[in-house]
PDB file of N, CA and C in Angstrom:
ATOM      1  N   UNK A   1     -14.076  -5.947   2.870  1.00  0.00           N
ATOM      2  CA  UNK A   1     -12.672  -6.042   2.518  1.00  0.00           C
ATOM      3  C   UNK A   1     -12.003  -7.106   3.379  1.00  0.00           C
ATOM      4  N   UNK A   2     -11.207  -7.870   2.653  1.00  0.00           N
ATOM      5  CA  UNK A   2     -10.250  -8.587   3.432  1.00  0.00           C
ATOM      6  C   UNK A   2      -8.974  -8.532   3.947  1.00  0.00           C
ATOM      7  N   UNK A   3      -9.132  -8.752   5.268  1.00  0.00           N
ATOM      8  CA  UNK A   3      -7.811  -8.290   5.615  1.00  0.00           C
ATOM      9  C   UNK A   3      -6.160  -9.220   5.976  1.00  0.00           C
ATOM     10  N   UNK A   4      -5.309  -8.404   5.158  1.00  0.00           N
ATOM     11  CA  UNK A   4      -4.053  -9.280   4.852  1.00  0.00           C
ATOM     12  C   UNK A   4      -2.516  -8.899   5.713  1.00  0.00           C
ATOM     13  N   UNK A   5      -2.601  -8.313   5.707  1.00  0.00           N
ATOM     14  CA  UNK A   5      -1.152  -7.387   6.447  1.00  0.00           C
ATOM     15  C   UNK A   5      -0.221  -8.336   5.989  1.00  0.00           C
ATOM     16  N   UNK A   6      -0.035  -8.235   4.833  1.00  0.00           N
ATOM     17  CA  UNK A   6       1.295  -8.686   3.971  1.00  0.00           C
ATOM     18  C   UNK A   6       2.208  -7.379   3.636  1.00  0.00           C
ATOM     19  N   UNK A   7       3.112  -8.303   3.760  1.00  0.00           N
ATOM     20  CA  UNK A   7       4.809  -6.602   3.244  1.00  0.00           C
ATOM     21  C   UNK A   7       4.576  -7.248   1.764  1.00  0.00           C
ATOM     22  N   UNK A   8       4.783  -6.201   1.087  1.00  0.00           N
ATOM     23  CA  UNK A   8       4.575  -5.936  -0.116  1.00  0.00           C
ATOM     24  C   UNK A   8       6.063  -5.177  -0.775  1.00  0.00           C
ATOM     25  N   UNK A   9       6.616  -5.412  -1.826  1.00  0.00           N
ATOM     26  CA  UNK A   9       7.556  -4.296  -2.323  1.00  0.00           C
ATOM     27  C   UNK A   9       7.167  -3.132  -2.864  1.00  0.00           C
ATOM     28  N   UNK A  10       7.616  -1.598  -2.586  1.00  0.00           N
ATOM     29  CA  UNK A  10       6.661  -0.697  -3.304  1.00  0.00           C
ATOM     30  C   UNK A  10       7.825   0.273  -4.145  1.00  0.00           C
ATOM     31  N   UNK A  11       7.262   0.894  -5.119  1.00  0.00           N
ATOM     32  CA  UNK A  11       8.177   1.608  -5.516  1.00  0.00           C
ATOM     33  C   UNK A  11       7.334   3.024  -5.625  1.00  0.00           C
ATOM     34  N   UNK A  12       7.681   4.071  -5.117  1.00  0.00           N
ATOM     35  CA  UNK A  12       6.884   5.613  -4.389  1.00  0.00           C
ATOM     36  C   UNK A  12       8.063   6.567  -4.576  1.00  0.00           C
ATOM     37  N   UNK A  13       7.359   7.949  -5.004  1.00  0.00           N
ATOM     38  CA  UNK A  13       7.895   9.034  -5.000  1.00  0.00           C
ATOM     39  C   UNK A  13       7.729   9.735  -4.008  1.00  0.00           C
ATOM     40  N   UNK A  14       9.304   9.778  -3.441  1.00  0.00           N
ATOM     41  CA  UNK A  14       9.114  11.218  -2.185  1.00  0.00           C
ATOM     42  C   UNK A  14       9.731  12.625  -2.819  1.00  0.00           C
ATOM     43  N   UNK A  15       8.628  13.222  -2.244  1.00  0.00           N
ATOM     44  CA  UNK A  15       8.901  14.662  -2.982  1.00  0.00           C
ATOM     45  C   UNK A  15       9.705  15.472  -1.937  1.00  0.00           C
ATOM     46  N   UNK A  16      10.178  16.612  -2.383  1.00  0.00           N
ATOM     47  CA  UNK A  16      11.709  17.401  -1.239  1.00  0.00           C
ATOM     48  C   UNK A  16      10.391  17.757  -0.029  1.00  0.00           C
ATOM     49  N   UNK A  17       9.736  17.914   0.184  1.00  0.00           N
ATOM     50  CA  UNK A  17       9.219  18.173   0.982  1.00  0.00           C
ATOM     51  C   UNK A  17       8.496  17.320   1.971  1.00  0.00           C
ATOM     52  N   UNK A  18       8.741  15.521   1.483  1.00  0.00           N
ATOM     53  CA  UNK A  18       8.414  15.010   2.825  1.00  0.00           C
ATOM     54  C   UNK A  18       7.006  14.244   2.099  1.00  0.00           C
ATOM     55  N   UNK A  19       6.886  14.421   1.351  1.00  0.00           N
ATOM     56  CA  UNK A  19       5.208  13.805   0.904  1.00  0.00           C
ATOM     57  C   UNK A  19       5.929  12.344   0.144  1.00  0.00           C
ATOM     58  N   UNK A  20       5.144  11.208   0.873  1.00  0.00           N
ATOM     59  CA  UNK A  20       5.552   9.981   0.100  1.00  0.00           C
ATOM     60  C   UNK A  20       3.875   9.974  -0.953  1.00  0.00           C
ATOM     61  N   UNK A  21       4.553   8.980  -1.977  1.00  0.00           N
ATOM     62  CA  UNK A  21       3.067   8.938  -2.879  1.00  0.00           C
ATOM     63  C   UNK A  21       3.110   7.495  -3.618  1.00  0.00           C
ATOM     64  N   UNK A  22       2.896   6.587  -3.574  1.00  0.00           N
ATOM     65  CA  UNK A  22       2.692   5.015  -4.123  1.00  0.00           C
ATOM     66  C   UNK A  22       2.676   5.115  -5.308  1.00  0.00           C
ATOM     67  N   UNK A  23       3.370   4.522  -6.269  1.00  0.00           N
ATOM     68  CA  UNK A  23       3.237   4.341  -6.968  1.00  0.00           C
ATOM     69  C   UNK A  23       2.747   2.602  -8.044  1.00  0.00           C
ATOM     70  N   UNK A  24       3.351   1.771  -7.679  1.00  0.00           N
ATOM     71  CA  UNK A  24       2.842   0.401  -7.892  1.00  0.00           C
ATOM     72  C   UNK A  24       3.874  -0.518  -6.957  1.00  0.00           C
ATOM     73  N   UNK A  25       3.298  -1.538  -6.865  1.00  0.00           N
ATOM     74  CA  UNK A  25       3.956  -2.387  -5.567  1.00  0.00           C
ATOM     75  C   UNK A  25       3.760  -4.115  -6.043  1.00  0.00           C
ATOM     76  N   UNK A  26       4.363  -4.926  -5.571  1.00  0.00           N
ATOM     77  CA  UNK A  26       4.818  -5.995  -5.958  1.00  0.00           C
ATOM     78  C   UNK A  26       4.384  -7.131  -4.456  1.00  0.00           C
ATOM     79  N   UNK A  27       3.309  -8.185  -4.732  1.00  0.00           N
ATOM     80  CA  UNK A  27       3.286  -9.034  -3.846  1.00  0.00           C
ATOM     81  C   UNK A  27       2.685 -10.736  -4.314  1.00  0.00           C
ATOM     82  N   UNK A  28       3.704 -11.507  -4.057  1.00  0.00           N
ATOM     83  CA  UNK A  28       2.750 -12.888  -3.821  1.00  0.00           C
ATOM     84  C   UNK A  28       1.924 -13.526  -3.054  1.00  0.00           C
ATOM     85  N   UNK A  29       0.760 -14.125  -3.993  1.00  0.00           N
ATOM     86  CA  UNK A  29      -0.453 -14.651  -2.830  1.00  0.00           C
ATOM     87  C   UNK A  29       0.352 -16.298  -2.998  1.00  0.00           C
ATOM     88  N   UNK A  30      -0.009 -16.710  -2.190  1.00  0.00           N
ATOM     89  CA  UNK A  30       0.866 -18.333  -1.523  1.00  0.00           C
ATOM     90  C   UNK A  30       0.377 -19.129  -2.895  1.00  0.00           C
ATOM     91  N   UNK A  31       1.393 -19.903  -3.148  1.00  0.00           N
ATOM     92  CA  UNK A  31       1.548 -20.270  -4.535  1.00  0.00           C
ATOM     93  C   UNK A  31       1.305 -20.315  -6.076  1.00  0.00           C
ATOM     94  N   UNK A  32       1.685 -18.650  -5.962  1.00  0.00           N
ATOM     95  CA  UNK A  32       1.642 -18.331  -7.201  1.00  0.00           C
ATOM     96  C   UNK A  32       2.750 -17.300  -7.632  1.00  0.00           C
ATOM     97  N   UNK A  33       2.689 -16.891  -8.825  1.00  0.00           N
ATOM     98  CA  UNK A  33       3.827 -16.057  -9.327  1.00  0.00           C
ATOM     99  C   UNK A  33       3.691 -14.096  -8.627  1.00  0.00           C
ATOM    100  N   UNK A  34       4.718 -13.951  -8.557  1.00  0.00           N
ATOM    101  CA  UNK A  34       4.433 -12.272  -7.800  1.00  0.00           C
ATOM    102  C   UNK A  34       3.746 -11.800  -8.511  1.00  0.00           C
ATOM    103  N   UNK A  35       3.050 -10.638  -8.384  1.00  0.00           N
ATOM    104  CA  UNK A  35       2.306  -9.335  -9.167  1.00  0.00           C
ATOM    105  C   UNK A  35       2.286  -8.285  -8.974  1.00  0.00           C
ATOM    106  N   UNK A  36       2.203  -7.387 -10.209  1.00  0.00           N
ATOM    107  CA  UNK A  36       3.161  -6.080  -9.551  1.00  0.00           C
ATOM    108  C   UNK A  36       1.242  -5.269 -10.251  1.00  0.00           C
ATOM    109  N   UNK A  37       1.338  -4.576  -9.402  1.00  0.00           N
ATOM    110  CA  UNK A  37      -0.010  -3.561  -9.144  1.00  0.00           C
ATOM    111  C   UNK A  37       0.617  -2.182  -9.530  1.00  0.00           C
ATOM    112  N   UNK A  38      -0.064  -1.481 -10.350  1.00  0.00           N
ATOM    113  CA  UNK A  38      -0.157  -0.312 -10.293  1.00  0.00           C
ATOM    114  C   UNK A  38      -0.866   0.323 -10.183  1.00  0.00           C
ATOM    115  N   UNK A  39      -0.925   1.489  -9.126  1.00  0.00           N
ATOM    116  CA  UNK A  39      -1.701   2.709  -8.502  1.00  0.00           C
ATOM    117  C   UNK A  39      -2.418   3.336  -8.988  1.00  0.00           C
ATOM    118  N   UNK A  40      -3.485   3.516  -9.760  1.00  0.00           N
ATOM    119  CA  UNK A  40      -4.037   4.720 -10.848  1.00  0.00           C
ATOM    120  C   UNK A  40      -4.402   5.631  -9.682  1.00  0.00           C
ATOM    121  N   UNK A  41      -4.973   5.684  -8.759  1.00  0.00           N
ATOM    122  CA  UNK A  41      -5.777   7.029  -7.649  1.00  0.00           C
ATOM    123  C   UNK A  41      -5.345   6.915  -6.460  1.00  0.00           C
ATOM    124  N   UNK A  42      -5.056   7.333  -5.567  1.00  0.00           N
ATOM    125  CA  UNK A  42      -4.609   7.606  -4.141  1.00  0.00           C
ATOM    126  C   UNK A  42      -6.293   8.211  -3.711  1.00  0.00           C
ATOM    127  N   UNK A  43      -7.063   7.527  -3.168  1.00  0.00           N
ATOM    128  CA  UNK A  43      -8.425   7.956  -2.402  1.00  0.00           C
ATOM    129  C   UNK A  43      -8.261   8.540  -1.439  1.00  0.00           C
ATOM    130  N   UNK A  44      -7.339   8.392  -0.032  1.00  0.00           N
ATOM    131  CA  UNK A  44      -7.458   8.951   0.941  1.00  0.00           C
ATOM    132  C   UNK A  44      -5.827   8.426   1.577  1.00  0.00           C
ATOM    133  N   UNK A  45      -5.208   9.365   2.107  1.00  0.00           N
ATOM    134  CA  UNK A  45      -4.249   9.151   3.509  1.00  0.00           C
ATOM    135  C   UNK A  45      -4.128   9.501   4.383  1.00  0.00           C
ATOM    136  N   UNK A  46      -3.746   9.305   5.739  1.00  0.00           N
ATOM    137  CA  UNK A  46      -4.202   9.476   7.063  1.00  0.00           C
ATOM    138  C   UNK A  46      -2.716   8.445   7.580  1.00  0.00           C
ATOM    139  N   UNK A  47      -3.050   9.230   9.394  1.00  0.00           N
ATOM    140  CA  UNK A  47      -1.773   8.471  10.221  1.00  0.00           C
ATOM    141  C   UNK A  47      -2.727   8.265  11.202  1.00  0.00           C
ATOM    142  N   UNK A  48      -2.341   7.137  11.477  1.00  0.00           N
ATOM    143  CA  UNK A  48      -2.714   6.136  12.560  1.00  0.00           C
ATOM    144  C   UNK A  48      -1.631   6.096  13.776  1.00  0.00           C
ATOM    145  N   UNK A  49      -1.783   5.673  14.743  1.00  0.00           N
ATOM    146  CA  UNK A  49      -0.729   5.115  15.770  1.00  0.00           C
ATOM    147  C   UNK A  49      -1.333   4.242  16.236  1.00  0.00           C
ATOM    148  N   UNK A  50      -0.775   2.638  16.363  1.00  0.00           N
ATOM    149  CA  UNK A  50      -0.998   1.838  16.814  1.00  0.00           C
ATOM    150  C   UNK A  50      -0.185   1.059  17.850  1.00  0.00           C
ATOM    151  N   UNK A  51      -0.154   1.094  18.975  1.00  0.00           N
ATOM    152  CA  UNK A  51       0.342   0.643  20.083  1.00  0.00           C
ATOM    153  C   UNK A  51       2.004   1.717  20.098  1.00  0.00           C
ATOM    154  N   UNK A  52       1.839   2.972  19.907  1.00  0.00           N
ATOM    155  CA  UNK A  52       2.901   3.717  19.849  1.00  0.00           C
ATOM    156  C   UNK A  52       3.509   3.853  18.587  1.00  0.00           C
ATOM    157  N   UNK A  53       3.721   3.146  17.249  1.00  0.00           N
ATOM    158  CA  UNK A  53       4.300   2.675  15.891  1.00  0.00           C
ATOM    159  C   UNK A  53       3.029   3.617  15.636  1.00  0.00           C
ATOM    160  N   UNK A  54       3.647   4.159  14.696  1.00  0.00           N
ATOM    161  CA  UNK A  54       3.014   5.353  13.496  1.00  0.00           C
ATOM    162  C   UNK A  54       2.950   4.610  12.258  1.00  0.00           C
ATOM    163  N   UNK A  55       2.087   4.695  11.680  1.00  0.00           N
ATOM    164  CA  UNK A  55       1.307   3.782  10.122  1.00  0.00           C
ATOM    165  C   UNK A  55       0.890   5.681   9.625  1.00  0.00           C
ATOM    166  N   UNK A  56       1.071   5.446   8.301  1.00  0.00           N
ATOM    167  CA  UNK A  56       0.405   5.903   7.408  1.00  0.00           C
ATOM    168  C   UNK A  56      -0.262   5.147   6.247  1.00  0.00           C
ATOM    169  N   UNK A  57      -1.690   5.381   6.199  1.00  0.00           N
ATOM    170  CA  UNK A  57      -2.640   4.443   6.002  1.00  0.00           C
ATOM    171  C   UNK A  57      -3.276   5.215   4.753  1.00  0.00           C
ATOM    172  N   UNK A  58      -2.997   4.327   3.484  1.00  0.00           N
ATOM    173  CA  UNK A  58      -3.468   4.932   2.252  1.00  0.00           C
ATOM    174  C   UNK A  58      -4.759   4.528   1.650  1.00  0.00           C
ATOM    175  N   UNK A  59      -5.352   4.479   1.433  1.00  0.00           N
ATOM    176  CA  UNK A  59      -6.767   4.151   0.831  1.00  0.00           C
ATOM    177  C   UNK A  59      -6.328   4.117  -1.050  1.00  0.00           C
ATOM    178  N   UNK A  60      -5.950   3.395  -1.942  1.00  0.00           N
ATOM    179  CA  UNK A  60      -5.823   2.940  -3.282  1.00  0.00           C
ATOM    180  C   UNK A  60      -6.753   2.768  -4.050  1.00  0.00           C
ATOM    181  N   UNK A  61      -6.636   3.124  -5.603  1.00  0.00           N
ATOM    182  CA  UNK A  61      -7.960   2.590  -6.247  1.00  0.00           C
ATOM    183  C   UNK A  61      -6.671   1.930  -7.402  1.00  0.00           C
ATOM    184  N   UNK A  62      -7.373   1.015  -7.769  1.00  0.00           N
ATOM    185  CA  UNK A  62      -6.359   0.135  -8.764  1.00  0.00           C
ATOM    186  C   UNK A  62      -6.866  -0.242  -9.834  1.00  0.00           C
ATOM    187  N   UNK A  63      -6.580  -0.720 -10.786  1.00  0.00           N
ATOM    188  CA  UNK A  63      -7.533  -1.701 -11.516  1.00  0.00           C
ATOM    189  C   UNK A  63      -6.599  -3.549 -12.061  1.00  0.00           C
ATOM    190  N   UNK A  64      -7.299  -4.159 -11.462  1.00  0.00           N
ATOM    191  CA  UNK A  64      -6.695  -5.557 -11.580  1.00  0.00           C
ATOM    192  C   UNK A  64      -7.506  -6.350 -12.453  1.00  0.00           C
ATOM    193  N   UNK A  65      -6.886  -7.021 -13.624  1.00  0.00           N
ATOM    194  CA  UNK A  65      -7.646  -7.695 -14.348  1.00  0.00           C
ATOM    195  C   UNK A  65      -9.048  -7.044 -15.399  1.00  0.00           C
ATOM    196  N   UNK A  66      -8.688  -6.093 -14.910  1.00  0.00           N
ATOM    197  CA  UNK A  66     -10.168  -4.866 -15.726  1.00  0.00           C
ATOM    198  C   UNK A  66     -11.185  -4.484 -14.725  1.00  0.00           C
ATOM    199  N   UNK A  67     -10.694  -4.996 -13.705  1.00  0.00           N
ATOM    200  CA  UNK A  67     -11.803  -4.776 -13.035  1.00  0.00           C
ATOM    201  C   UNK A  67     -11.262  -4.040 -11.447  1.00  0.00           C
ATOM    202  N   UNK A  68     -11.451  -2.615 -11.541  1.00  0.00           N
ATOM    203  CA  UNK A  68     -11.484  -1.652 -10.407  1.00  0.00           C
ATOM    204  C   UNK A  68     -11.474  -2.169  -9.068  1.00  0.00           C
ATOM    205  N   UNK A  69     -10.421  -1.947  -7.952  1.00  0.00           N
ATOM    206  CA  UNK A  69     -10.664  -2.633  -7.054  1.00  0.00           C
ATOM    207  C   UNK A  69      -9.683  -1.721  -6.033  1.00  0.00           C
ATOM    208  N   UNK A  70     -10.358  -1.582  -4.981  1.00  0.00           N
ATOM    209  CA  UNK A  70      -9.900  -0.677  -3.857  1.00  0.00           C
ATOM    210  C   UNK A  70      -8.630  -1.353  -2.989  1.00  0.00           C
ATOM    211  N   UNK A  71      -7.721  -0.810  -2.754  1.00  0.00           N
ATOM    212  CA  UNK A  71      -6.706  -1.819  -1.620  1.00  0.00           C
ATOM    213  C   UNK A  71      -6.415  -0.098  -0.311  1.00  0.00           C
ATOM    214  N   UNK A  72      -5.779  -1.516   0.694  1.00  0.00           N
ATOM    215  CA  UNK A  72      -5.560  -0.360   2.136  1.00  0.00           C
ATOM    216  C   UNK A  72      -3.573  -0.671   1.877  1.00  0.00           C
ATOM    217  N   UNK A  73      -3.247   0.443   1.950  1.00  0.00           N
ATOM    218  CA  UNK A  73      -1.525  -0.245   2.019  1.00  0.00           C
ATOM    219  C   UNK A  73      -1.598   0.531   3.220  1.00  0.00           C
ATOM    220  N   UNK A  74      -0.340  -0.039   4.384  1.00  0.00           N
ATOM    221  CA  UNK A  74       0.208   0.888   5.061  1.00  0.00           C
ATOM    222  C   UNK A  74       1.680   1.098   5.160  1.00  0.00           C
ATOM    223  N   UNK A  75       1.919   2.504   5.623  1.00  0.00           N
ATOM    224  CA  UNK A  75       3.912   2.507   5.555  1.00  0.00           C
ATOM    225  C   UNK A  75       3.614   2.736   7.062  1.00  0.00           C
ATOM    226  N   UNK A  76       4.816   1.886   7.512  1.00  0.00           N
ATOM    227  CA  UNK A  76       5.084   1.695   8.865  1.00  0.00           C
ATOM    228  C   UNK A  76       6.771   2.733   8.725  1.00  0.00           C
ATOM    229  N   UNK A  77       6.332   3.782   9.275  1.00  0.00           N
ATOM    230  CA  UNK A  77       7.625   4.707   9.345  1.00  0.00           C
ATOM    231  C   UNK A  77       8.329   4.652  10.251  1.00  0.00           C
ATOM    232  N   UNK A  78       8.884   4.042  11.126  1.00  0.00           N
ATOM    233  CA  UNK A  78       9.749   3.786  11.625  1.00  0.00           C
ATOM    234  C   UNK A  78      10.407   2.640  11.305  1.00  0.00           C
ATOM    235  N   UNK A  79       9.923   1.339  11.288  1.00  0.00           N
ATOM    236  CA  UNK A  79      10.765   0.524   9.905  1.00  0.00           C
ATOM    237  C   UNK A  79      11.043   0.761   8.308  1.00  0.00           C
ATOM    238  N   UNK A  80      10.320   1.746   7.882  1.00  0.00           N
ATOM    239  CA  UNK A  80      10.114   2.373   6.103  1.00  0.00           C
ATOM    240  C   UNK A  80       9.560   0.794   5.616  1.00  0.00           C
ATOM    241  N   UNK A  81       8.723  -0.155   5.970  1.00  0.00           N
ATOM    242  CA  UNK A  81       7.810  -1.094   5.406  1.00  0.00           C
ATOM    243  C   UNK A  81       6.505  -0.540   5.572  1.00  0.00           C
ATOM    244  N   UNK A  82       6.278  -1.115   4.137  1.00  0.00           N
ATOM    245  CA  UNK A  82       5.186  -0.880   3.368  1.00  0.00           C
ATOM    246  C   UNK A  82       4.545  -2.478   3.271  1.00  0.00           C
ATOM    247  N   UNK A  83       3.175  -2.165   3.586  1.00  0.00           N
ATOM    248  CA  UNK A  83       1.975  -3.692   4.203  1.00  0.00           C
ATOM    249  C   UNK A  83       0.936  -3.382   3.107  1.00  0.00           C
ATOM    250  N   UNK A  84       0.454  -4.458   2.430  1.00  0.00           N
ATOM    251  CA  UNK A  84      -0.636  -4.494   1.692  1.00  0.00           C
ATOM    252  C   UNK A  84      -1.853  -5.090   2.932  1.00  0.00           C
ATOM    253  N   UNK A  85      -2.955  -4.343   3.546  1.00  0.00           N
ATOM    254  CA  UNK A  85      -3.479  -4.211   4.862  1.00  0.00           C
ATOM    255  C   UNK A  85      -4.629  -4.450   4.141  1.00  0.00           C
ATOM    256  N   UNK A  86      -5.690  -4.178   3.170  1.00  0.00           N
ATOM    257  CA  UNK A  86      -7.085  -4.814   2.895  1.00  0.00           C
ATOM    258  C   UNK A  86      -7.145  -5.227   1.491  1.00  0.00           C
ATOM    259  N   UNK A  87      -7.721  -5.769   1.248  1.00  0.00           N
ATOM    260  CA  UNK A  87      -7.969  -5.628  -0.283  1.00  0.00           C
ATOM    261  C   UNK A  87      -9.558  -6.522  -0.412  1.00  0.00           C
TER     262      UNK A  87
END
């Protein structure tokens, strides 16, 4: 996997109880038009802390172009940004 740590736009459902959940997200690769991704599977989530900053670190299954393809997003909760982190 390659790794990108790009901010990404996301649009996610938080449920009353605190659970965020991805839904599709919006990013440009350097000169080209944006693209908006949508989420079909949530594989795995988990919290990280990295140098004190709390990440919650999602594991994605997508499908781009027809063809199935895994991405890492993370939400950085104390800023509420959301990073497109592998793909």
């Amino acid at each position: 996997m390659k790794v990108l740590m790009k901010s990404v736009d996301m649009i996610c459902f938080n449920s009353s109880e605190g659970v965020i959940t991805p839904i599709k997200f919006r990013y440009r690769e350097e000169g080209q038009e944006p693209r908006v991704i949508r989420i079909d599977r949530i594989i795995d989530k988990k919290e990280e802390k990295i140098a004190g900053n709390r990440m919650l670190v999602y594991t994605l299954l997508t499908t781009v172009d027809g063809i199935e393809r895994i991405f890492e997003m993370k939400y950085e909760i104390q800023t509420f940004k959301w990073y497109l982190y592998k793909i």
